[in-house]
Protein backbone atom coordinates (compact mmCIF):
# COMPACT_ATOMS: atom_id res chain seq x y z
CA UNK A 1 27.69 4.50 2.70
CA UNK A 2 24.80 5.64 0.41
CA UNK A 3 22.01 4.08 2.67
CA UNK A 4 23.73 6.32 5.80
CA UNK A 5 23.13 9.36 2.81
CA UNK A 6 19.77 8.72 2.35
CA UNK A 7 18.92 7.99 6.12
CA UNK A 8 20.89 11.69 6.39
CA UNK A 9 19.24 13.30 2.97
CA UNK A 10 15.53 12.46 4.14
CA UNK A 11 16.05 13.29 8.01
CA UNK A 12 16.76 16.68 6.55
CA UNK A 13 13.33 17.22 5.51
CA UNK A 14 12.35 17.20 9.28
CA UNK A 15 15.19 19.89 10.86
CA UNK A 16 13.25 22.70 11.95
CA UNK A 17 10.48 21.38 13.08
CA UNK A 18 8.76 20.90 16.62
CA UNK A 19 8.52 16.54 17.06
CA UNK A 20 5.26 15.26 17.87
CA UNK A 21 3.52 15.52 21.11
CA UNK A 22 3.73 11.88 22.47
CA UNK A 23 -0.45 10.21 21.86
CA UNK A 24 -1.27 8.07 24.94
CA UNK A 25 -2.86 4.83 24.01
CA UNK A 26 -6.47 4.30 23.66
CA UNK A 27 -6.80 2.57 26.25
CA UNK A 28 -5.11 4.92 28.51
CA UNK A 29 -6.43 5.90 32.00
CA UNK A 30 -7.11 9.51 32.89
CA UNK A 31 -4.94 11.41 35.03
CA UNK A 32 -7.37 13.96 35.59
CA UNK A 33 -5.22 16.91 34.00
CA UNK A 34 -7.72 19.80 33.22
CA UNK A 35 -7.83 20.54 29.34
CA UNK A 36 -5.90 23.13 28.69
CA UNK A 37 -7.68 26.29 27.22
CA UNK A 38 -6.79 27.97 23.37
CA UNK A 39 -4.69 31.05 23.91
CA UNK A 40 -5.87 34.26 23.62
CA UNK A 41 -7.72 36.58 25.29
CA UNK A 42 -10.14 35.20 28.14
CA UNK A 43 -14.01 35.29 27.18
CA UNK A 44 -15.57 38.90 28.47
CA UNK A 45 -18.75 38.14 26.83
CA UNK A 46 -19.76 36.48 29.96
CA UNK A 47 -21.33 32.77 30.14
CA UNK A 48 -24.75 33.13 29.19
CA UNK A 49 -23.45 35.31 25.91
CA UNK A 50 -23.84 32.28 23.20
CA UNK A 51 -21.35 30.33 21.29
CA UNK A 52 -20.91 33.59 18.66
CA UNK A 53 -19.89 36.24 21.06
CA UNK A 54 -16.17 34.93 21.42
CA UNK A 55 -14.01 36.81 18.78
CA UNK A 56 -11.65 33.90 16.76
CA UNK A 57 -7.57 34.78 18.02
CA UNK A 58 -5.65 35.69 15.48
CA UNK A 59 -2.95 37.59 17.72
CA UNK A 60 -0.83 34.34 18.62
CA UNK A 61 -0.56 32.82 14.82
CA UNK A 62 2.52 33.69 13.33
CA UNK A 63 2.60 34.26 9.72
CA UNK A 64 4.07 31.04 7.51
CA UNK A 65 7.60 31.07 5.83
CA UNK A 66 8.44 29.33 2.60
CA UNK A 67 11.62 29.00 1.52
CA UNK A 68 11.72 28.57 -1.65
CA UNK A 69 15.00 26.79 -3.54
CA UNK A 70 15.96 28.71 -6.45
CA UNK A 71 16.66 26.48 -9.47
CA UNK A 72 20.11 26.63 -10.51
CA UNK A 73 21.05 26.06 -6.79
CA UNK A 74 18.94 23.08 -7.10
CA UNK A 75 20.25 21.62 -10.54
CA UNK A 76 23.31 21.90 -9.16
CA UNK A 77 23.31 20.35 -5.83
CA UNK A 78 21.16 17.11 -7.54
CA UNK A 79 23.91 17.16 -10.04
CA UNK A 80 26.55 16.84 -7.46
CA UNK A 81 24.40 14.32 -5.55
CA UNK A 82 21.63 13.18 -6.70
CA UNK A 83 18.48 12.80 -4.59
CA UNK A 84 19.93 16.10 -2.88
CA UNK A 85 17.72 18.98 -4.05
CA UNK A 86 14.55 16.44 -4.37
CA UNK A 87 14.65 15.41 -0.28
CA UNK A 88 14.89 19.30 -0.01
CA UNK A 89 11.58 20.04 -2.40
CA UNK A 90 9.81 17.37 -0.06
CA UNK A 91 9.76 14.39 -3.19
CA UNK A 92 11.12 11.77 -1.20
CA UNK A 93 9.95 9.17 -3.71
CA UNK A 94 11.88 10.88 -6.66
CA UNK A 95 14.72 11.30 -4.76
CA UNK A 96 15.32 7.86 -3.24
CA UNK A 97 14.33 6.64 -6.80
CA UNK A 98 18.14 8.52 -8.11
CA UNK A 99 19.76 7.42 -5.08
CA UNK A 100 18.93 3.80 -5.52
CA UNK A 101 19.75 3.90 -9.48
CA UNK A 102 23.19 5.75 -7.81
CA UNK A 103 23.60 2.71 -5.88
CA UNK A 104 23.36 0.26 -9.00
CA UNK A 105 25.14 1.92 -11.65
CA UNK A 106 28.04 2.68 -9.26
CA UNK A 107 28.28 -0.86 -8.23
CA UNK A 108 28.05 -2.44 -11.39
CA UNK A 109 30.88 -0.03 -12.45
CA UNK A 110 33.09 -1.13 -9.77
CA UNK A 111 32.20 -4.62 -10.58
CA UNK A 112 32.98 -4.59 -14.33
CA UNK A 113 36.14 -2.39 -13.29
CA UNK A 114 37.18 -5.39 -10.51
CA UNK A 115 36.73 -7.71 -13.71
CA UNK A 116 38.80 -5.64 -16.40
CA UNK A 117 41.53 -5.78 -13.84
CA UNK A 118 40.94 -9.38 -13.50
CA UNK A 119 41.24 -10.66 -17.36
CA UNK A 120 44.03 -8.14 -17.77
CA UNK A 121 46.02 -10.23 -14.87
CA UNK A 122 45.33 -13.52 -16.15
CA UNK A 123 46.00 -12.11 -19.77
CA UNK A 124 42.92 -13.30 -21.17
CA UNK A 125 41.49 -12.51 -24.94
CA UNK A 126 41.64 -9.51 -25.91
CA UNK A 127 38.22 -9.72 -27.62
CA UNK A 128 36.72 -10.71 -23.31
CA UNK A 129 38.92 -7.64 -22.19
CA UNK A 130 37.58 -5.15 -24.74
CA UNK A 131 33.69 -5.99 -24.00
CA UNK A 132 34.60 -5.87 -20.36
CA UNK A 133 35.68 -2.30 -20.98
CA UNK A 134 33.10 -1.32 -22.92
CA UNK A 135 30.76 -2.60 -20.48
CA UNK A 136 32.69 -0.15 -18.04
CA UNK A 137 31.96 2.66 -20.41
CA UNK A 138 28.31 1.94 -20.28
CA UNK A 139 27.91 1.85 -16.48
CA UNK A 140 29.75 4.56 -16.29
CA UNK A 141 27.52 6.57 -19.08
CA UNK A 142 24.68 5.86 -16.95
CA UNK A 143 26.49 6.99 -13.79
CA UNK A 144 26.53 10.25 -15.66
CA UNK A 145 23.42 10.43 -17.18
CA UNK A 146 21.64 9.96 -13.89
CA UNK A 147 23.21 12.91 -12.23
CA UNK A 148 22.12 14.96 -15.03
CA UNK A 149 19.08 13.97 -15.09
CA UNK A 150 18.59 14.28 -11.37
CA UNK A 151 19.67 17.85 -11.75
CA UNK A 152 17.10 18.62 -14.25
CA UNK A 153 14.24 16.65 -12.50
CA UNK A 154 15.34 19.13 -9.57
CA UNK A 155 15.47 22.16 -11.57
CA UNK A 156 11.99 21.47 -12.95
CA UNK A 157 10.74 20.92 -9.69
CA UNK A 158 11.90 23.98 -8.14
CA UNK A 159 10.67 26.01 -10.60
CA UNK A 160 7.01 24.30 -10.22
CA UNK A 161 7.06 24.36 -6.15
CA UNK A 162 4.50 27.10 -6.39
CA UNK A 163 2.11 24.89 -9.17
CA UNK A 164 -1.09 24.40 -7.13
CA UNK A 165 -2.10 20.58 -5.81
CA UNK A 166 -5.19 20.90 -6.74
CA UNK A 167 -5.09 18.71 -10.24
CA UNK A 168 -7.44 16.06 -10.41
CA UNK A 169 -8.17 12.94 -12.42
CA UNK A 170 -11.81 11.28 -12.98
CA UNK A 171 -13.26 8.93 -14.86
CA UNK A 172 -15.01 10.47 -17.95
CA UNK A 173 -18.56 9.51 -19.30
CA UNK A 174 -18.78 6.03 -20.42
CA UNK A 175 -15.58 5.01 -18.64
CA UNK A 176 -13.37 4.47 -21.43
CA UNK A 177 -10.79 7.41 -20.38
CA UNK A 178 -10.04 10.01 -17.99
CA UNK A 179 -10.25 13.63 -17.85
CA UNK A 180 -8.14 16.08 -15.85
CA UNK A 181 -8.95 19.55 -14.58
CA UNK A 182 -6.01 21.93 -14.35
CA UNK A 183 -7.52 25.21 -12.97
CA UNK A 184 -5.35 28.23 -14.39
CA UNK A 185 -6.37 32.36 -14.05
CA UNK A 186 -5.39 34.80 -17.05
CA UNK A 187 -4.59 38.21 -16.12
């Protein structure tokens, strides 16, 4: 069930958008199709004009959306499920990262749950039964723990979707560190 989620949660990230053209192999003969032309208006310069007398089209580009997700919308659907809001802010990584921890802690949960039941049928020590259910507690703490901290990862995240990409880590003189260059404007 949770790998048919995630296959769902990151083929989200691609609704909306065109597929790929197919790309012909290499080795591919030509058909002899005639390369189709740029849209836009047709060259009135004439031939013998030069390369700078055709004007760049900007009449055909439409202008780029971003939707952004708001944050508490975002804390709240990772806290519900995690991986959720982090497939929808593009960080597959982080998101299949709380979905697989999802995985474990709910399993082993069920497992130390199947084995309370067990000792409690066969009337076993008491002293087995009570570490069995304090084991349960744990798993289950952890359960917990990573859908709030999913939800926070994701609130944090939405909140920095604007941050710009441009951060960048080089060696510093000598070679015994790093050095990183956040660029930042004050008004």
């Amino acid at each position: 069930m949770m790998a048919a989620w995630l296959a769902t949660a990151c083929a989200a990230g691609t609704r909306g958008r065109p597929a790929a053209p197919p790309v012909e192999p290499a080795g591919a003969p030509d058909t002899g199709r005639r390369p189709v032309p740029p849209p836009g208006p047709p060259d009135t310069a004439g031939a013998g004009a030069g390369a700078g007398a055709r004007r760049p089209d900007t009449a055909g580009k439409a202008p780029v959306v971003v939707h952004r997700l708001k944050p508490l919308p975002a804390f709240f659907q990772s806290l519900l499920i995690p991986g959720w809001s982090q497939s929808k802010l593009d960080r597959k990584l982080t998101g299949s990262l709380f979905v697989s921890w999802e995985g474990v802690t709910l399993g082993m949960f069920l497992k130390a749950r199947g084995e309370v039941r067990y000792l409690q049928r066969i009337g076993a020590d008491s002293s087995r039964i009570t570490a069995k259910l304090r084991e349960r507690q744990d798993w289950l703490v952890l359960l917990g723990f990573n859908h709030l901290f999913a939800g926070l990862e994701a609130y944090v995240a939405s909140q920095l979707q604007d941050f710009p990409a441009d951060v960048r880590l080089r060696a510093a003189p000598g070679g015994l560190g790093f050095e990183a260059v956040v660029p930042f404007r004050i008004p």
